[in-house]
Protein backbone atom coordinates (compact mmCIF):
# COMPACT_ATOMS: atom_id res chain seq x y z
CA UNK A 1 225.18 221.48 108.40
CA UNK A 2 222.80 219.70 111.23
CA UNK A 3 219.92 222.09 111.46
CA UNK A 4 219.83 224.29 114.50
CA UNK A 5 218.08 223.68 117.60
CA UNK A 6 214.12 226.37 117.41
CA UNK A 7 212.35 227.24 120.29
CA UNK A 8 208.78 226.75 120.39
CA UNK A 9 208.05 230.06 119.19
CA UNK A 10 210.98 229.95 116.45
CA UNK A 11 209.15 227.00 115.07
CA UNK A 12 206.32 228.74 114.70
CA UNK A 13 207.54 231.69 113.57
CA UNK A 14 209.41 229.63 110.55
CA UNK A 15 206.25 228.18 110.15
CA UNK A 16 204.34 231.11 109.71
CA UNK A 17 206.91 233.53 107.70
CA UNK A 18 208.79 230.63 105.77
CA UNK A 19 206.18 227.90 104.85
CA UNK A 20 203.38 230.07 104.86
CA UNK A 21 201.33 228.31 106.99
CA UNK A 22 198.06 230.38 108.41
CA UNK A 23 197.98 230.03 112.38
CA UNK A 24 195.43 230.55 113.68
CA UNK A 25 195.73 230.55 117.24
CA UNK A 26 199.46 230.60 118.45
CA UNK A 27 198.79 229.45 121.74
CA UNK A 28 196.98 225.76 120.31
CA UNK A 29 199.75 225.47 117.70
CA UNK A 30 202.58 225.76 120.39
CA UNK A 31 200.62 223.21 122.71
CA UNK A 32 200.31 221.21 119.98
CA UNK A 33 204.25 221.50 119.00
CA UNK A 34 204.53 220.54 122.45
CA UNK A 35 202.46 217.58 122.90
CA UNK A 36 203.48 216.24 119.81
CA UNK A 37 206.94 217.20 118.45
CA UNK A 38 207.63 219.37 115.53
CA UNK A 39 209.69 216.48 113.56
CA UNK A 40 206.49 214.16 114.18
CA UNK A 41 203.82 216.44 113.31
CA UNK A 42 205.29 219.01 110.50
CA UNK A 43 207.76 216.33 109.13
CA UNK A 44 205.94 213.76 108.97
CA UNK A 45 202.81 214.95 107.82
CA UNK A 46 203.21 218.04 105.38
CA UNK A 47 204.50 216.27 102.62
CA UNK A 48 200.44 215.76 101.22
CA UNK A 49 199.90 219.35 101.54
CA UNK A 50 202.47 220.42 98.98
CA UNK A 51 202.18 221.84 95.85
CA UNK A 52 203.32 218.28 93.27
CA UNK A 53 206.88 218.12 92.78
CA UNK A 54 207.62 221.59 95.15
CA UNK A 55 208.29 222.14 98.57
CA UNK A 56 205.97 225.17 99.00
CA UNK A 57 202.70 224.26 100.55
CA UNK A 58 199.60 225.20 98.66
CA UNK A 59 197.94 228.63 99.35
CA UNK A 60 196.34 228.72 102.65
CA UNK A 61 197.21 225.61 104.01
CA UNK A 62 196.73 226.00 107.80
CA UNK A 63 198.97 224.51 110.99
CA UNK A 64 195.56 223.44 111.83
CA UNK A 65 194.81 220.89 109.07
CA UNK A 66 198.41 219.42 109.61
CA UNK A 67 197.24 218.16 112.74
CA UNK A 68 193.30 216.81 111.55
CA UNK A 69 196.02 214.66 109.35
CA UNK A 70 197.99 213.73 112.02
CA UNK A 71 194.70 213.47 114.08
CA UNK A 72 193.42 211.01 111.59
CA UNK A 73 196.62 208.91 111.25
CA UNK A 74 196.03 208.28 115.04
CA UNK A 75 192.67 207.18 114.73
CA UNK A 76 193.94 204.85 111.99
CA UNK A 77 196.31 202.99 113.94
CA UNK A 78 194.14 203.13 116.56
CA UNK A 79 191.06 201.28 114.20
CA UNK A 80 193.90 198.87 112.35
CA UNK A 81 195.87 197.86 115.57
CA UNK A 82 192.18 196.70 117.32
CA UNK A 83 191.95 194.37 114.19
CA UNK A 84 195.38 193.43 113.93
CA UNK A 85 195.67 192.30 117.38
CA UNK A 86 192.27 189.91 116.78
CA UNK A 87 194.04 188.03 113.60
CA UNK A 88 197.51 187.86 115.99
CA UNK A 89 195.18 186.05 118.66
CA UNK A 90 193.56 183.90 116.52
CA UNK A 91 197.37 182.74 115.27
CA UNK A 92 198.50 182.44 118.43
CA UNK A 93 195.13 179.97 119.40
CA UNK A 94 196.51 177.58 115.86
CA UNK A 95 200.03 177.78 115.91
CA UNK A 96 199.88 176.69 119.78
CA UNK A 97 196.87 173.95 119.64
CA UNK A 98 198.10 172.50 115.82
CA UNK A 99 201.49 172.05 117.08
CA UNK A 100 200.66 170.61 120.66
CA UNK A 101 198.10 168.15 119.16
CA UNK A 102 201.29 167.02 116.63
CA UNK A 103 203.87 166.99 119.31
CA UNK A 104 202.43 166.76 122.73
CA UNK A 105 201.99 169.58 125.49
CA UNK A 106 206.12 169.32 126.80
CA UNK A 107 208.40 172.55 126.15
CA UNK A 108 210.88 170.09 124.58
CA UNK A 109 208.55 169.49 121.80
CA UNK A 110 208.86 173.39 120.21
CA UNK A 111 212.72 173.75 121.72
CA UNK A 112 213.02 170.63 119.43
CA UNK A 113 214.31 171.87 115.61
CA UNK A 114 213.23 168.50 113.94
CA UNK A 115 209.83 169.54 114.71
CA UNK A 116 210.34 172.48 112.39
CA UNK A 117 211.11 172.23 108.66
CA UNK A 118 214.58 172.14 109.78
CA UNK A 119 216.04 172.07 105.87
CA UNK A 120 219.24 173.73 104.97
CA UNK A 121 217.41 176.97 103.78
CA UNK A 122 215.61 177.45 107.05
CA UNK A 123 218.30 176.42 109.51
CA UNK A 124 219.42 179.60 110.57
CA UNK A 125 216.19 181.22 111.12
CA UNK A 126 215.24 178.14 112.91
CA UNK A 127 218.14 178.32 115.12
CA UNK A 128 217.13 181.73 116.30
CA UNK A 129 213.70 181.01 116.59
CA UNK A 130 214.35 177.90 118.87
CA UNK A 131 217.44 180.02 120.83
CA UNK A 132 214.45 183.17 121.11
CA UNK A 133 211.84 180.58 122.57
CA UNK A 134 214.02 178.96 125.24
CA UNK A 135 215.52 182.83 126.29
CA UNK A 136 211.41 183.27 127.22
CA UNK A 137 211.32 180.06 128.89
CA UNK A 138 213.36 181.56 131.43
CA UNK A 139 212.29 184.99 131.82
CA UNK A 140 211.04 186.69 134.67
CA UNK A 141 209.22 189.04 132.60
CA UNK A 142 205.86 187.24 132.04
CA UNK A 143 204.37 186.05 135.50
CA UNK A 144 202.18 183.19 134.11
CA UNK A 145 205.10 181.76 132.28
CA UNK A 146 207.60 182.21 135.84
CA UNK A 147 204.75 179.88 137.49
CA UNK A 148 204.54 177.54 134.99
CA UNK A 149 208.22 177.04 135.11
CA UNK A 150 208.47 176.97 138.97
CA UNK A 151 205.54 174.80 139.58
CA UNK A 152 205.60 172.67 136.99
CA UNK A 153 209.10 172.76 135.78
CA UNK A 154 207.58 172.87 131.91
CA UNK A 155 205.91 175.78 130.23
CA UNK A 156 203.36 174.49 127.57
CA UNK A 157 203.49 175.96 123.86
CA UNK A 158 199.87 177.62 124.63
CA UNK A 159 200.97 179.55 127.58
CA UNK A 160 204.21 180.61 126.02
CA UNK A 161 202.72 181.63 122.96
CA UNK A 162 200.83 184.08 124.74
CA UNK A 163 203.94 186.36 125.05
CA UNK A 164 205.14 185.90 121.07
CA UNK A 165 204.93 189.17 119.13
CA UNK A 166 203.63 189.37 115.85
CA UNK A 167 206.81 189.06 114.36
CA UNK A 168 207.47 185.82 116.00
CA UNK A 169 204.32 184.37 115.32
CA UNK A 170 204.35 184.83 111.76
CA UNK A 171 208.22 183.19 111.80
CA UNK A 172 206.94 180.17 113.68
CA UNK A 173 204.54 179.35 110.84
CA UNK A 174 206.82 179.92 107.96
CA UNK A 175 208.99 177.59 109.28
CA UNK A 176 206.00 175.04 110.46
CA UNK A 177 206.23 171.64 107.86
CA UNK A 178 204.28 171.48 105.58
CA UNK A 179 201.35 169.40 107.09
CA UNK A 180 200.86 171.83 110.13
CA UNK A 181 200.80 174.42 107.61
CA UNK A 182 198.12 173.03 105.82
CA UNK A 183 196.07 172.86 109.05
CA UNK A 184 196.43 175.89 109.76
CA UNK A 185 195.57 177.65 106.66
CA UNK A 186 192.21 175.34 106.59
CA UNK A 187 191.03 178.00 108.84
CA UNK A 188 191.19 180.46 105.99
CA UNK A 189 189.32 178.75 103.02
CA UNK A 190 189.85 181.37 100.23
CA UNK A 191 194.28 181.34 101.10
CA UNK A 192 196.57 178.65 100.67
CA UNK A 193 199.65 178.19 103.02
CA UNK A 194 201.78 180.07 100.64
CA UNK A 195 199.80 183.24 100.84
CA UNK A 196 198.73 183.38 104.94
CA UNK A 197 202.10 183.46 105.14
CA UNK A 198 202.34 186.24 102.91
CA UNK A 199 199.77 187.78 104.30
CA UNK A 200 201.06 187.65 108.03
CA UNK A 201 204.35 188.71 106.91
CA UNK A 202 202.94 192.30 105.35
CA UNK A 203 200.94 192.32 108.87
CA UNK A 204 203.71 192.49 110.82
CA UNK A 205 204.92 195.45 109.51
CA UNK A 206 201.88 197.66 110.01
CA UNK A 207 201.68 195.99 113.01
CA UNK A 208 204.84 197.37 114.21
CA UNK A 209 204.06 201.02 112.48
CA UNK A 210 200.61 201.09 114.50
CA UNK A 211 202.30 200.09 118.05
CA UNK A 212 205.09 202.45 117.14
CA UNK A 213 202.94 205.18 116.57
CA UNK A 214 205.10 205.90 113.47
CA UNK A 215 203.01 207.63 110.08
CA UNK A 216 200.32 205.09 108.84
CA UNK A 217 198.04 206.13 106.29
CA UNK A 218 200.82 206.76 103.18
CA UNK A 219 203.38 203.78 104.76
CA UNK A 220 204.55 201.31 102.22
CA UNK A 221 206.15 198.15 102.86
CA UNK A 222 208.98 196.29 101.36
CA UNK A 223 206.76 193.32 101.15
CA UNK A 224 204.17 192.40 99.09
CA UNK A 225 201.01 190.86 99.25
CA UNK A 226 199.64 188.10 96.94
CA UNK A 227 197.84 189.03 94.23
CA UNK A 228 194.41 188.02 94.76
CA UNK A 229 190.51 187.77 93.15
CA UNK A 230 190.02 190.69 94.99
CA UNK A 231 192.63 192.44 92.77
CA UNK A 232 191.34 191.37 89.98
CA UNK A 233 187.55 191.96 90.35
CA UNK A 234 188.18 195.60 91.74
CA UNK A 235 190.24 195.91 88.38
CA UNK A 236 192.98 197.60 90.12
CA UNK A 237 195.38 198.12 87.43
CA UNK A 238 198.85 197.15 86.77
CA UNK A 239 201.93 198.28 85.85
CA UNK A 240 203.41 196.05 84.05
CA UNK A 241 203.04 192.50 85.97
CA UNK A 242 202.79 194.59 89.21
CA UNK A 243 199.06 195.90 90.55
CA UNK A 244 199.19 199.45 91.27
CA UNK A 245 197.62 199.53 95.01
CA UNK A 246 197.45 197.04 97.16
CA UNK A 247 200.07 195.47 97.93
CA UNK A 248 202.77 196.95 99.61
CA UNK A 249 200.14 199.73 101.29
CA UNK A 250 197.42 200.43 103.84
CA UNK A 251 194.68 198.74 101.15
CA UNK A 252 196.68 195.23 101.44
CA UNK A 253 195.60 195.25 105.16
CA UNK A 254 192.46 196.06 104.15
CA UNK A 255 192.33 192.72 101.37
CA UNK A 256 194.55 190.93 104.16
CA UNK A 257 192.02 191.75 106.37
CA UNK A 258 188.72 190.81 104.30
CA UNK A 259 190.66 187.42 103.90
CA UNK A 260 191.59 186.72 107.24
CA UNK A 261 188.47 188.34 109.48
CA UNK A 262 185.27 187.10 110.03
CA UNK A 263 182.93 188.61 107.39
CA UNK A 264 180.84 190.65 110.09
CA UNK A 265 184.27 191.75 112.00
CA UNK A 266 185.34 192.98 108.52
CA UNK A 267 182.23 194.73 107.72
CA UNK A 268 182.08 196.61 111.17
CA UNK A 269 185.66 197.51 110.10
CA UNK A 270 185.08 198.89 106.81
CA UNK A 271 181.87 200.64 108.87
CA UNK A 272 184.51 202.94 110.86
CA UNK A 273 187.12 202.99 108.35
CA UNK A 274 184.71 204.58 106.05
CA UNK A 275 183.43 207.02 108.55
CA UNK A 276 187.02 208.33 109.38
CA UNK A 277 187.64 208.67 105.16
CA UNK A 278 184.51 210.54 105.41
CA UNK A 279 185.32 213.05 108.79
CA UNK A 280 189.00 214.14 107.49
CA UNK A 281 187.37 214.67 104.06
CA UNK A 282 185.26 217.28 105.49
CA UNK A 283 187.63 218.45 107.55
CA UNK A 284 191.05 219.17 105.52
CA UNK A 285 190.09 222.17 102.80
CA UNK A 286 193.28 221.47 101.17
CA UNK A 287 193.61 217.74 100.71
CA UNK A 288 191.03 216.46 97.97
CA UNK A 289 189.46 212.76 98.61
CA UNK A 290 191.61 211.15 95.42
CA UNK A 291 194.66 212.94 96.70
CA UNK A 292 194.46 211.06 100.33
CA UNK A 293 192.97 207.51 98.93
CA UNK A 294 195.74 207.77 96.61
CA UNK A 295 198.59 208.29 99.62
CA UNK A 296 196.55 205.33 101.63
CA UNK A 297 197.04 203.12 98.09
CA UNK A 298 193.10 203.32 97.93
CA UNK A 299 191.33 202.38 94.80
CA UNK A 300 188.70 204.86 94.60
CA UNK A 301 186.48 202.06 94.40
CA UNK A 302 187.80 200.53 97.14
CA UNK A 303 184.08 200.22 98.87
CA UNK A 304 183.32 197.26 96.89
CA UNK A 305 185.02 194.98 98.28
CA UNK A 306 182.83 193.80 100.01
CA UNK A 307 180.55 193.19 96.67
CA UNK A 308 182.55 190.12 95.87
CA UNK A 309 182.67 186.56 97.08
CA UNK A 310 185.74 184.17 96.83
């Protein structure tokens, strides 16, 4: 049976005298039911304030700390989407100057599939990258690219890059060749061309989650991360041949992003990170500091990674 449509005050009401929750204030907790969305907020975010294995919240949870969660998720993606978007510029500023300085500053050059690694494995993805680039050649959408186009009947890899997502980006270098791979990944000493492309592939996913302003802090991904030193030396363990945190989670952004960052980007990162860790810890009575590092796919000593040195 779908379940039935609640008014605000039915919400709360089920809230209150089924789940147990203590409300405080009525009149907050229906704004914030309003503002927010009862799927988004109570759905998404109660799950860490159960009792293990039940669905009956533990004793004197509050509507209130539901929403420091969901308060804190926000100023995740907030914190993770500023960084993201600096590693998705600095791709965009490779991809476009590697592959112009190869094949010269004409449109034809990246609407050209030899200039890919246009094997039989990578045809079809090349196929749609080429046919998504020439759609954007054309489109209206993007005023710098429309006067390129009108005044100077070619729209240079540098300028069209500009309007790539994430997604695209990180599709354009998997299917670079080899030796404009390798140029690229120069850039990052400590990663070889297989792994950045690991690496932006994962990235692309939280990407998405941030701009989507879908649940962060406990999302995992179907892909995976490389296993790195920084694995190793934080002696995250395994199970089996598989590390235990991350790689599909939040804490493979984090290694992704001590790989990919300048050091003293990363370190003001880790800065704020820690300092929202530290507010919500203070904050939410009933979620202990192991119990939300372990939803994040935290190591608890996931501080030191900035001890070590690849």
């Amino acid at each position: 049976m779908p379940k039935p449509f609640l008014t605000y005050e039915q919400q709360l009401a089920k809230l209150r005298d089924e789940k147990h929750l203590v409300i405080s204030d009525e009149g907050i907790a229906s704004n914030k039911l309003k503002r927010i969305g009862y799927y988004s907020l109570i759905s998404g975010y109660k799950h860490i304030f159960r009792v293990p294995n039940q669905k009956n919240y533990k004793d004197g949870v509050s509507f209130d700390e539901i929403v420091v969660l969901y308060e804190f998720d926000e100023l995740l993606r907030e914190l993770f989407l500023h960084y993201l978007l600096h590693i998705e510029r600095h791709m965009r500023s490779l991809l476009s100057y590697y592959f112009t300085e190869k094949n010269g500053e004409l449109q034809d050059s990246y609407l050209n599939k030899e200039n890919y690694n246009y094997s039989r494995r990578h045809r079809n993805g090349i196929d749609r990258l080429v046919d998504e680039l020439q759609k954007l050649t054309q489109t209206e959408q993007h005023p710098y690219i429309a006067y390129q186009r009108n005044n100077y009947h070619n729209v240079p890899l540098w300028v069209l890059v500009n309007a790539l997502t994430f997604g695209t980006l990180s599709k354009m270098y998997f299917f670079f060749p080899s030796d404009l791979q390798s140029k690229v990944g120069k850039n990052f000493p400590s990663v070889n061309e297989k792994q950045l492309g690991q690496f932006l592939s994962v990235l692309t996913k939280f990407r998405n989650v941030c701009a989507h302003n879908e649940r962060l802090f406990s999302y995992r991904c179907r892909d995976a991360i490389p296993d790195t030193k920084l694995h190793q030396k934080l002696n995250i363990p395994k199970k089996g041949n598989t590390y235990e945190c991350g790689k599909t989670d939040l804490f493979a952004v984090v290694i992704a992003f001590r790989y990919l960052l300048p050091s003293e980007d990363f370190i003001l990162f880790k800065k704020k990170l820690s300092a929202q860790i530290d507010a919500i810890s203070k904050s939410a009575n009933h979620i202990t500091r192991d119990e939300l590092l372990s939803a994040m796919g935290f190591p608890q000593n996931w501080k030191d990674i900035t001890k070590y040195k690849f």
